[in-house]
N, C-alpha and C. Protein backbone atom coordinates (compact mmCIF):
# COMPACT_ATOMS: atom_id res chain seq x y z
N UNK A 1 92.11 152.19 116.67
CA UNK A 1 93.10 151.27 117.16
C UNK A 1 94.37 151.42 116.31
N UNK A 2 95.44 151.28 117.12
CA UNK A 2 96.57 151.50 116.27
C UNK A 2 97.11 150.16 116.45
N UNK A 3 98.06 149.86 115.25
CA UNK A 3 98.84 148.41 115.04
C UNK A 3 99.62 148.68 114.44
N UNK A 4 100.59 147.59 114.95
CA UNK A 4 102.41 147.85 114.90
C UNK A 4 102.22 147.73 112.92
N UNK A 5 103.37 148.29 112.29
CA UNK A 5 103.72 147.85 110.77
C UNK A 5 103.60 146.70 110.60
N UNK A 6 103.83 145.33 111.25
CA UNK A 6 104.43 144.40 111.06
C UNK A 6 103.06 143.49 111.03
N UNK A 7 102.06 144.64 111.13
CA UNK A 7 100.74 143.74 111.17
C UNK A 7 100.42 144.17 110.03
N UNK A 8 101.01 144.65 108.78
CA UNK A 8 100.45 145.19 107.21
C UNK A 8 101.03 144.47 106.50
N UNK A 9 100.98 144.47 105.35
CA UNK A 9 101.71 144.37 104.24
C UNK A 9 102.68 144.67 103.45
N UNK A 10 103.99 144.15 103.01
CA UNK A 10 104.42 145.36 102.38
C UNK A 10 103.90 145.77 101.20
N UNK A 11 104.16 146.92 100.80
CA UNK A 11 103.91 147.23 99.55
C UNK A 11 105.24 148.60 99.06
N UNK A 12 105.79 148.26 98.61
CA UNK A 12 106.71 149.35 98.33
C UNK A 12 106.24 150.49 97.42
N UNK A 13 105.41 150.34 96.64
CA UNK A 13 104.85 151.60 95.75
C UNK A 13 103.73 152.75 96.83
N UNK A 14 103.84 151.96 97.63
CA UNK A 14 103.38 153.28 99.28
C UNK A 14 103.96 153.95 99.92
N UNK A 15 103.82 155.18 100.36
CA UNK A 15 104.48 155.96 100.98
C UNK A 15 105.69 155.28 101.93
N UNK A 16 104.61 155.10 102.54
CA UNK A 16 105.26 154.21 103.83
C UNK A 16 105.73 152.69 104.06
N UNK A 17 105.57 152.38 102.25
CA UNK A 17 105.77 151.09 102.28
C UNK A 17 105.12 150.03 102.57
N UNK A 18 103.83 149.97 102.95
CA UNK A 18 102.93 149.07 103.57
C UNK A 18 101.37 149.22 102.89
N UNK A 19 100.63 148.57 103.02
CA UNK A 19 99.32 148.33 102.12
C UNK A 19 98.67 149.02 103.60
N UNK A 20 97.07 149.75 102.88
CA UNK A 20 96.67 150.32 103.97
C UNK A 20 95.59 149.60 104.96
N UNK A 21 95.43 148.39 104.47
CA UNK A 21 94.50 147.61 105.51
C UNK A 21 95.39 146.30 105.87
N UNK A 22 95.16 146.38 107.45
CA UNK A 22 96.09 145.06 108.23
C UNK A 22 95.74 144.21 107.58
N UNK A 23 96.73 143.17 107.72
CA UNK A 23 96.63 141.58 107.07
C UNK A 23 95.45 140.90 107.59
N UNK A 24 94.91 140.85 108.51
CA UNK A 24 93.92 140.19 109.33
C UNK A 24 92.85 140.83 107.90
N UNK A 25 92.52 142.03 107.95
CA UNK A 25 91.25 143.12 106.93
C UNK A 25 91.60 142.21 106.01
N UNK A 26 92.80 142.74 105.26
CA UNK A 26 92.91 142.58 103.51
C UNK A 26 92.57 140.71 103.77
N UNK A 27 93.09 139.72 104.47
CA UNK A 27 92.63 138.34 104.27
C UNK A 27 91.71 138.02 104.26
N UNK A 28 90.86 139.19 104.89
CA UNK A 28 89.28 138.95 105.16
C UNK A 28 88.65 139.55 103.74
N UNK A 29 88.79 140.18 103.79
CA UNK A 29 88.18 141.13 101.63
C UNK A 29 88.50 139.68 100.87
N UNK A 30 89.83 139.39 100.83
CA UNK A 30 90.47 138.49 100.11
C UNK A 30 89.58 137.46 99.92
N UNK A 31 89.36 136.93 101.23
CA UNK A 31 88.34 135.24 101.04
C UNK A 31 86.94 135.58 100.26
N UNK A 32 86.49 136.46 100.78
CA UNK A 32 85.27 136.73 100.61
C UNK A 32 85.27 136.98 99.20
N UNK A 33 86.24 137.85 98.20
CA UNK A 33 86.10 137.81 96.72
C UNK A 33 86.52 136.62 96.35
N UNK A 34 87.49 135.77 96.62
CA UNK A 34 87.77 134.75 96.34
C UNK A 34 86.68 133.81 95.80
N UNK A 35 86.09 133.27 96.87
CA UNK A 35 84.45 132.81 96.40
C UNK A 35 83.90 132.83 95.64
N UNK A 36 83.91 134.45 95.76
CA UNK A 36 82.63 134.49 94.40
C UNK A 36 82.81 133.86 92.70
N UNK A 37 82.02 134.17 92.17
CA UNK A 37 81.63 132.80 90.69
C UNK A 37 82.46 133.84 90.15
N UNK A 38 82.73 135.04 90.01
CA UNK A 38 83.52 135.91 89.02
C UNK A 38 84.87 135.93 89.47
N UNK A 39 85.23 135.85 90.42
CA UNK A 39 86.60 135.32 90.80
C UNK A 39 86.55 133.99 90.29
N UNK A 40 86.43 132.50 90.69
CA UNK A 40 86.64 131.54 90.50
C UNK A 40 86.71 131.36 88.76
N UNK A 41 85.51 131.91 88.03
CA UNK A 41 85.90 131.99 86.88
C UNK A 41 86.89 132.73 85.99
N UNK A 42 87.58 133.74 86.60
CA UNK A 42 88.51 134.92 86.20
C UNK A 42 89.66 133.41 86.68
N UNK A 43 89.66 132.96 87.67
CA UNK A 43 91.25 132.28 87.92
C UNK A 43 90.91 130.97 86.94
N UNK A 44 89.72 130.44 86.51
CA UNK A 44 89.49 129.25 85.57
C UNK A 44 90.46 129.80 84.30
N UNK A 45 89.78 130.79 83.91
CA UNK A 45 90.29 131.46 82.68
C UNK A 45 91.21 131.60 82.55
N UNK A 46 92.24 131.88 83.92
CA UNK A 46 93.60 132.14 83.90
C UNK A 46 94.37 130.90 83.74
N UNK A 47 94.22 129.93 84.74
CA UNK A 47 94.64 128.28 84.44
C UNK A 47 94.63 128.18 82.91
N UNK A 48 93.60 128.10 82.56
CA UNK A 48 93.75 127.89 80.97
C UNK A 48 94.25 128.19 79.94
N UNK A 49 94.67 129.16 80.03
CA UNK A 49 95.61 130.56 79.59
C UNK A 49 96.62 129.37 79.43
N UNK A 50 96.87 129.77 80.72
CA UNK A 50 98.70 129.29 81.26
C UNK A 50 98.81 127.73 80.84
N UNK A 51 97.51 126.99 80.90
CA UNK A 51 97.68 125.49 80.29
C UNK A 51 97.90 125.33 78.64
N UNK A 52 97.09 126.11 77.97
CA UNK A 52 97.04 126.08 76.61
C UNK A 52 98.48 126.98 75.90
N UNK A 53 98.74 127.66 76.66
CA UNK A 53 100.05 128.64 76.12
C UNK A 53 101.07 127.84 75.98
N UNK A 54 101.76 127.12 77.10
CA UNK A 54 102.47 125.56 77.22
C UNK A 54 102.32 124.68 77.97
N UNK A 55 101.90 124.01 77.10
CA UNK A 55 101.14 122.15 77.82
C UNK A 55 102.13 121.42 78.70
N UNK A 56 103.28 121.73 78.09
CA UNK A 56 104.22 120.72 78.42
C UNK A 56 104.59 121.38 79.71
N UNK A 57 105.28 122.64 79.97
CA UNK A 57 106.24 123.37 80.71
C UNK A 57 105.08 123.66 82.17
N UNK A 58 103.65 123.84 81.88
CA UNK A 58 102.26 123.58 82.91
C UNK A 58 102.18 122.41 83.12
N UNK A 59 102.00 121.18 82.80
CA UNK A 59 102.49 120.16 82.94
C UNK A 59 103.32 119.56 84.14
N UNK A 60 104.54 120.08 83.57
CA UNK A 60 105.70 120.00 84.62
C UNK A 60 105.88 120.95 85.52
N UNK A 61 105.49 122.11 85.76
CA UNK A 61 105.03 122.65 86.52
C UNK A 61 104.04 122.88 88.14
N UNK A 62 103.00 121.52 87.24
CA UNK A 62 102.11 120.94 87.94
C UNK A 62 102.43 119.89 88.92
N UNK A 63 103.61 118.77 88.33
CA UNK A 63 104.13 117.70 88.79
C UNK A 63 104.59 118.38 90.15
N UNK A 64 105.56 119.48 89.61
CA UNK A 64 106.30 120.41 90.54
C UNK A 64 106.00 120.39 91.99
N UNK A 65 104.75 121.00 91.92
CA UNK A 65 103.86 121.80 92.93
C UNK A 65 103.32 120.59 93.67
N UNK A 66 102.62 119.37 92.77
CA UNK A 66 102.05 118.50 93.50
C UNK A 66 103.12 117.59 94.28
N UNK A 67 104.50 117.44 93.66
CA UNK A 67 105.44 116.18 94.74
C UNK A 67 106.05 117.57 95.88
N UNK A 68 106.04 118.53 96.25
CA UNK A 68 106.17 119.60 97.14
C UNK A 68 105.40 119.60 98.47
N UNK A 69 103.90 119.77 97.52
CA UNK A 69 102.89 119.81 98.36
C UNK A 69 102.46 118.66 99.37
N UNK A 70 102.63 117.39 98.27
CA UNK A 70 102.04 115.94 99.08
C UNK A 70 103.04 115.40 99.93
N UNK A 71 104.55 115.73 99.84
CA UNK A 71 105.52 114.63 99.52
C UNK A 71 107.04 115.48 100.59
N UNK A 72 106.71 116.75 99.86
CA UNK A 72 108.06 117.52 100.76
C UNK A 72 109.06 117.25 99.45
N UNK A 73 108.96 116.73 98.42
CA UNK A 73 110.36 116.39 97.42
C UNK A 73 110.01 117.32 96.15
N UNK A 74 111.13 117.42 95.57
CA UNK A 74 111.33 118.06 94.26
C UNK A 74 111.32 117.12 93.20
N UNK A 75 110.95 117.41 92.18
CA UNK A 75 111.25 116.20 90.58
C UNK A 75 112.44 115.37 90.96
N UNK A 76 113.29 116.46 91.27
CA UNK A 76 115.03 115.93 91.01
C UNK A 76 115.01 114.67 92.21
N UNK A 77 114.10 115.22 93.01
CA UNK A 77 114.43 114.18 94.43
C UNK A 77 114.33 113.06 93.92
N UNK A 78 112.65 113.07 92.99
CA UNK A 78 111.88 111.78 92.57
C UNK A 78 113.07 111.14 91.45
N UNK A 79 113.40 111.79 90.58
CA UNK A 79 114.10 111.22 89.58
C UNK A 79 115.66 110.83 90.29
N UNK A 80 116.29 111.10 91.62
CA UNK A 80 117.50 110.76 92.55
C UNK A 80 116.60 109.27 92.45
N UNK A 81 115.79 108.79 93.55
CA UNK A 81 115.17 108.03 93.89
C UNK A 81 114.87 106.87 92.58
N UNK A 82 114.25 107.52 91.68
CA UNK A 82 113.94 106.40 90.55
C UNK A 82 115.37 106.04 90.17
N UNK A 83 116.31 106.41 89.86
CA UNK A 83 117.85 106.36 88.71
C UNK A 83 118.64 105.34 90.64
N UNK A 84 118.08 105.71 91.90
CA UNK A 84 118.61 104.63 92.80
C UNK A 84 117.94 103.33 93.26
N UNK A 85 116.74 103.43 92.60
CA UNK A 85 115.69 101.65 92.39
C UNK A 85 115.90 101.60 91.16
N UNK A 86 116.80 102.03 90.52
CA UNK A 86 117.11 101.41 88.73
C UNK A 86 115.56 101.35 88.32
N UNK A 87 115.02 102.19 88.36
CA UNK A 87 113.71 102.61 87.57
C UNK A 87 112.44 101.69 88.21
N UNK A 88 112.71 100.89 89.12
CA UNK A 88 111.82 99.63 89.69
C UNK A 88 111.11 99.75 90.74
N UNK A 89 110.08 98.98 90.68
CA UNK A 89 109.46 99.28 92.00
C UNK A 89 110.51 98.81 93.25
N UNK A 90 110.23 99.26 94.29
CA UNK A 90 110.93 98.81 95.47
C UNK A 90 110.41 97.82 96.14
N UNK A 91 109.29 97.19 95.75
CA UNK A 91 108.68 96.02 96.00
C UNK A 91 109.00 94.72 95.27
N UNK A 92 108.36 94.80 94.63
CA UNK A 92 108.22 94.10 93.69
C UNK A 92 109.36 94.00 92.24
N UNK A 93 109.97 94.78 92.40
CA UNK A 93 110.80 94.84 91.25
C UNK A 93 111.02 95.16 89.69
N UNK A 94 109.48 95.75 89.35
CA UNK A 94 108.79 95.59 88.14
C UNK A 94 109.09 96.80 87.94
N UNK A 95 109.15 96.83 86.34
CA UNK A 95 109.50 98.32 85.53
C UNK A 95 108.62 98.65 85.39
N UNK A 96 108.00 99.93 85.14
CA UNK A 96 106.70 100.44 85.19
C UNK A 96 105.98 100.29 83.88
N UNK A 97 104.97 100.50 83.64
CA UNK A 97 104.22 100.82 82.24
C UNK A 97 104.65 102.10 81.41
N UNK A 98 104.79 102.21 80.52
CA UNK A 98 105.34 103.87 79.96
C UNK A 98 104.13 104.98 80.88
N UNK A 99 103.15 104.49 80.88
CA UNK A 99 101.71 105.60 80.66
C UNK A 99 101.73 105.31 82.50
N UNK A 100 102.50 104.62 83.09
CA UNK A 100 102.11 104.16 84.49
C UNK A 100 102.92 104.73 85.62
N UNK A 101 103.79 105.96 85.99
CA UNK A 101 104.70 105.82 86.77
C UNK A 101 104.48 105.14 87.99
N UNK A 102 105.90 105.35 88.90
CA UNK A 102 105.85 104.97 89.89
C UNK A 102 105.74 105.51 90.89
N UNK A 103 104.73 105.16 92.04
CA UNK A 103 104.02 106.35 92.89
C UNK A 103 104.83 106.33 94.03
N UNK A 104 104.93 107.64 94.95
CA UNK A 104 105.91 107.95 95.75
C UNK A 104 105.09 107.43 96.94
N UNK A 105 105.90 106.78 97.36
CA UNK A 105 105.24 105.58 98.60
C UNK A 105 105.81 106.42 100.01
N UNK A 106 104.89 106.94 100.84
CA UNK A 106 105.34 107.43 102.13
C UNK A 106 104.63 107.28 103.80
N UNK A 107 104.68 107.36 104.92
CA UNK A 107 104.12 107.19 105.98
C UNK A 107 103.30 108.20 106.36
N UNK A 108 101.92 107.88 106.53
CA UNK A 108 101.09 108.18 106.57
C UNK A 108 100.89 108.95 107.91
N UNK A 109 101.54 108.73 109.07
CA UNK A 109 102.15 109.12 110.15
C UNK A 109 103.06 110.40 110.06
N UNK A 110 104.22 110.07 109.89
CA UNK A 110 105.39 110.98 109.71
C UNK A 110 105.90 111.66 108.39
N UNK A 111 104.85 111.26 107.50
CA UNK A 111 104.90 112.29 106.24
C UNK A 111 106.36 111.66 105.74
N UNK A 112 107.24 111.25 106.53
CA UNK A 112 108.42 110.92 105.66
C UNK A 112 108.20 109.61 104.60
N UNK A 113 109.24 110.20 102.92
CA UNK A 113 109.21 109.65 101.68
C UNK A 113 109.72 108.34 102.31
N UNK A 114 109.42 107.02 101.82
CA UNK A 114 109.99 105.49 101.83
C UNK A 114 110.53 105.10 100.60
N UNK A 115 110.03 105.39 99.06
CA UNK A 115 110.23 105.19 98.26
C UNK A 115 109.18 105.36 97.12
N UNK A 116 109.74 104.52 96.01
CA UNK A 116 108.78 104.54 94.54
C UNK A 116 108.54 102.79 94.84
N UNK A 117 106.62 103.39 94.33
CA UNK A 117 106.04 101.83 94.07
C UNK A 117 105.02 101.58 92.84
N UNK A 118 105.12 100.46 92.47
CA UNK A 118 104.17 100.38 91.34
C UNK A 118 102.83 100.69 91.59
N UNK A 119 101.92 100.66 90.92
CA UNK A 119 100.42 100.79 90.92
C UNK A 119 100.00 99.68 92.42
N UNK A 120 100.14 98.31 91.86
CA UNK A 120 99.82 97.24 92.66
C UNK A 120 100.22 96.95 93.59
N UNK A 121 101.20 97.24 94.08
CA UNK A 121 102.25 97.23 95.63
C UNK A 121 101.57 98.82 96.45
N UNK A 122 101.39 99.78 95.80
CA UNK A 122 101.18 101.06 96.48
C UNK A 122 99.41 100.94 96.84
N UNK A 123 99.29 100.20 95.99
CA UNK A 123 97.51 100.46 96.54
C UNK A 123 97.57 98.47 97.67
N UNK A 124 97.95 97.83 97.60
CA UNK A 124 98.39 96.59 98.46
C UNK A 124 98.74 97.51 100.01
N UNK A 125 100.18 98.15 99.80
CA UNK A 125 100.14 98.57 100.95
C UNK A 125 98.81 99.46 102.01
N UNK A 126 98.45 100.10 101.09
CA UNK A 126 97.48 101.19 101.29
C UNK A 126 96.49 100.01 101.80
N UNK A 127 95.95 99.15 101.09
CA UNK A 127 94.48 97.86 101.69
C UNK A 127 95.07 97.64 103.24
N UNK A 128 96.56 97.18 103.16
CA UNK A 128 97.09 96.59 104.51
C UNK A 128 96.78 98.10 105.81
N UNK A 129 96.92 99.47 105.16
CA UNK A 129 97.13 100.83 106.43
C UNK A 129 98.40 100.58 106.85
N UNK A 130 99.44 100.13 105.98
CA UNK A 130 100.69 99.89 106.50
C UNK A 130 100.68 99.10 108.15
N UNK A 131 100.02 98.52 108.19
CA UNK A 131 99.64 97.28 109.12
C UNK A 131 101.23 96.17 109.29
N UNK A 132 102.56 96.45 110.00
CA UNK A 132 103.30 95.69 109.82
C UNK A 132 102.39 94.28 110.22
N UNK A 133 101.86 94.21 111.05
CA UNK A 133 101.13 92.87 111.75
C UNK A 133 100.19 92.22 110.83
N UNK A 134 99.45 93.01 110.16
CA UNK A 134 98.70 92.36 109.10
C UNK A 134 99.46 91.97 107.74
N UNK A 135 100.42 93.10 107.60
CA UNK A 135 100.83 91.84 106.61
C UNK A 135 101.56 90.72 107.15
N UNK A 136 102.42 91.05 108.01
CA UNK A 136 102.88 89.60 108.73
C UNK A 136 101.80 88.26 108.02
N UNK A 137 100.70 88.85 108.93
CA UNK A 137 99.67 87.54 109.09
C UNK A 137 99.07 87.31 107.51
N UNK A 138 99.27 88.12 106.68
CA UNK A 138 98.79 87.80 104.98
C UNK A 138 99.82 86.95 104.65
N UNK A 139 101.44 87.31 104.87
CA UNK A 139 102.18 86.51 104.43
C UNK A 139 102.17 84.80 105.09
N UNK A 140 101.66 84.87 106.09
CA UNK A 140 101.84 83.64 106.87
C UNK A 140 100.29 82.79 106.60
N UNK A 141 99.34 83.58 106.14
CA UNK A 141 98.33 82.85 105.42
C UNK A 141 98.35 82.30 104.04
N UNK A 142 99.23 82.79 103.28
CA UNK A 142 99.59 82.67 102.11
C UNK A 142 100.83 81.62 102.06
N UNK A 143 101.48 81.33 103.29
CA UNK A 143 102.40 80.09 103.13
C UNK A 143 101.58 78.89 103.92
N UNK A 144 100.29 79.59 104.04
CA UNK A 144 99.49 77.93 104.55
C UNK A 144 99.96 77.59 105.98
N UNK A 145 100.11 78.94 107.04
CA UNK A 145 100.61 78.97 108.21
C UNK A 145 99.72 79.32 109.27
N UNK A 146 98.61 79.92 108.59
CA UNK A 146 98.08 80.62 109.69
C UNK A 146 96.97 80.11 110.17
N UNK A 147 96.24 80.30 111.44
CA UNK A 147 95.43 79.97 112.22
C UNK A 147 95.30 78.87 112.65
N UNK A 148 94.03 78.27 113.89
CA UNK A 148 94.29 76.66 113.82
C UNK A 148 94.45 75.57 112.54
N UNK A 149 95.17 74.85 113.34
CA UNK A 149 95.07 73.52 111.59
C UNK A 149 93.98 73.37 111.78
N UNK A 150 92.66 73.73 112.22
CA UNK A 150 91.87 72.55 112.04
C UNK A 150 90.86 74.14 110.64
N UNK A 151 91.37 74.76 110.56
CA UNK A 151 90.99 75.53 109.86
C UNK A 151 91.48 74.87 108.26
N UNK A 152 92.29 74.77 107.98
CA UNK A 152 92.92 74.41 106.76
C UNK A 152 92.47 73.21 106.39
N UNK A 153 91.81 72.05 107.62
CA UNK A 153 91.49 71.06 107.03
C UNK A 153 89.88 71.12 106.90
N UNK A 154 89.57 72.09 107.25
CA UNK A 154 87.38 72.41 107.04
C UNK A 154 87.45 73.10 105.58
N UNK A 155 88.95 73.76 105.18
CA UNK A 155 89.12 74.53 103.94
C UNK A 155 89.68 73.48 102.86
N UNK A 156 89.88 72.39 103.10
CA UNK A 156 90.69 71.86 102.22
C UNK A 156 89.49 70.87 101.68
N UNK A 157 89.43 70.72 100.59
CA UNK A 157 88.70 69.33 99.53
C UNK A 157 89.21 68.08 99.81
N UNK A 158 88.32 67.11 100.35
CA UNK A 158 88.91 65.81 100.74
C UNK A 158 89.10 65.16 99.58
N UNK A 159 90.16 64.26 98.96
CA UNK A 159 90.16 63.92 97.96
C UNK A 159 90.13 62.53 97.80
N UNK A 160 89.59 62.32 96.94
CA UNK A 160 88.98 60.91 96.28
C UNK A 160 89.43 59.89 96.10
């Protein structure tokens, strides 16, 4: 079977510029060593390398990759965002703990960023599933609004 170039690889140290097994082949070799315990431990070894060589710069590196991956944003985005909530949650208002940042709060739906939230507001929202209606109805239970009255008075202590 013949297949167009554009189904290879490049490789410029090849004649022809291209690796000699189609991308479909080489992805398939690929997974399959991947797996194995001598791969997984050859890339352990390598992480570690690269962690212990610099803590700090792997580190931040790491941050990197993870607000990209989860989030679609860069550090700079996160640190735009924190320096425009004056370092605060967007809830609640609270400065964070040193050891605590503030977690990038987004829709679970549309992947789009909403903001930075503390520990306790970001896992609150998360209990609610971003439920506008349920919290509605938390807030309106919490001002002693919600359900029949005759609920509040089977809940209430008759007093003496």
């Amino acid at each position: 079977m013949v297949k167009p170039l554009d189904d290879f690889y490049r490789k410029s140290a090849a004649v022809n510029g291209r690796k000699s097994r189609c991308i479909e082949c080489y992805n398939a070799a690929s997974d399959g060593y991947r797996k194995t315990p001598e791969a997984k431990a050859k890339r352990a070894e390598a992480h570690r390398r690269r962690r212990d060589a610099d803590p700090e710069s792997f580190r931040a590196r790491q941050r990197e990759i993870a607000f990209k991956h989860k989030y679609g944003i860069t550090v700079a985005d996160y640190e735009f965002m924190l320096a425009a909530q004056d370092g605060r949650c967007a809830i609640c208002f609270a400065l964070p703990l040193p050891d605590d940042p503030l977690y990038v709060d987004h829709c679970h739906d549309s992947g789009d960023v909403r903001g930075l939230l503390c520990r306790k507001c970001n896992s609150g929202l998360g209990m609610f599933e971003d439920d506008k209606e349920r919290l509605s109805r938390a807030v309106s239970y919490l001002d002693g609004i919600v359900g029949p009255s005759t609920w509040a008075k089977a809940w209430t202590a008759p007093v003496t």
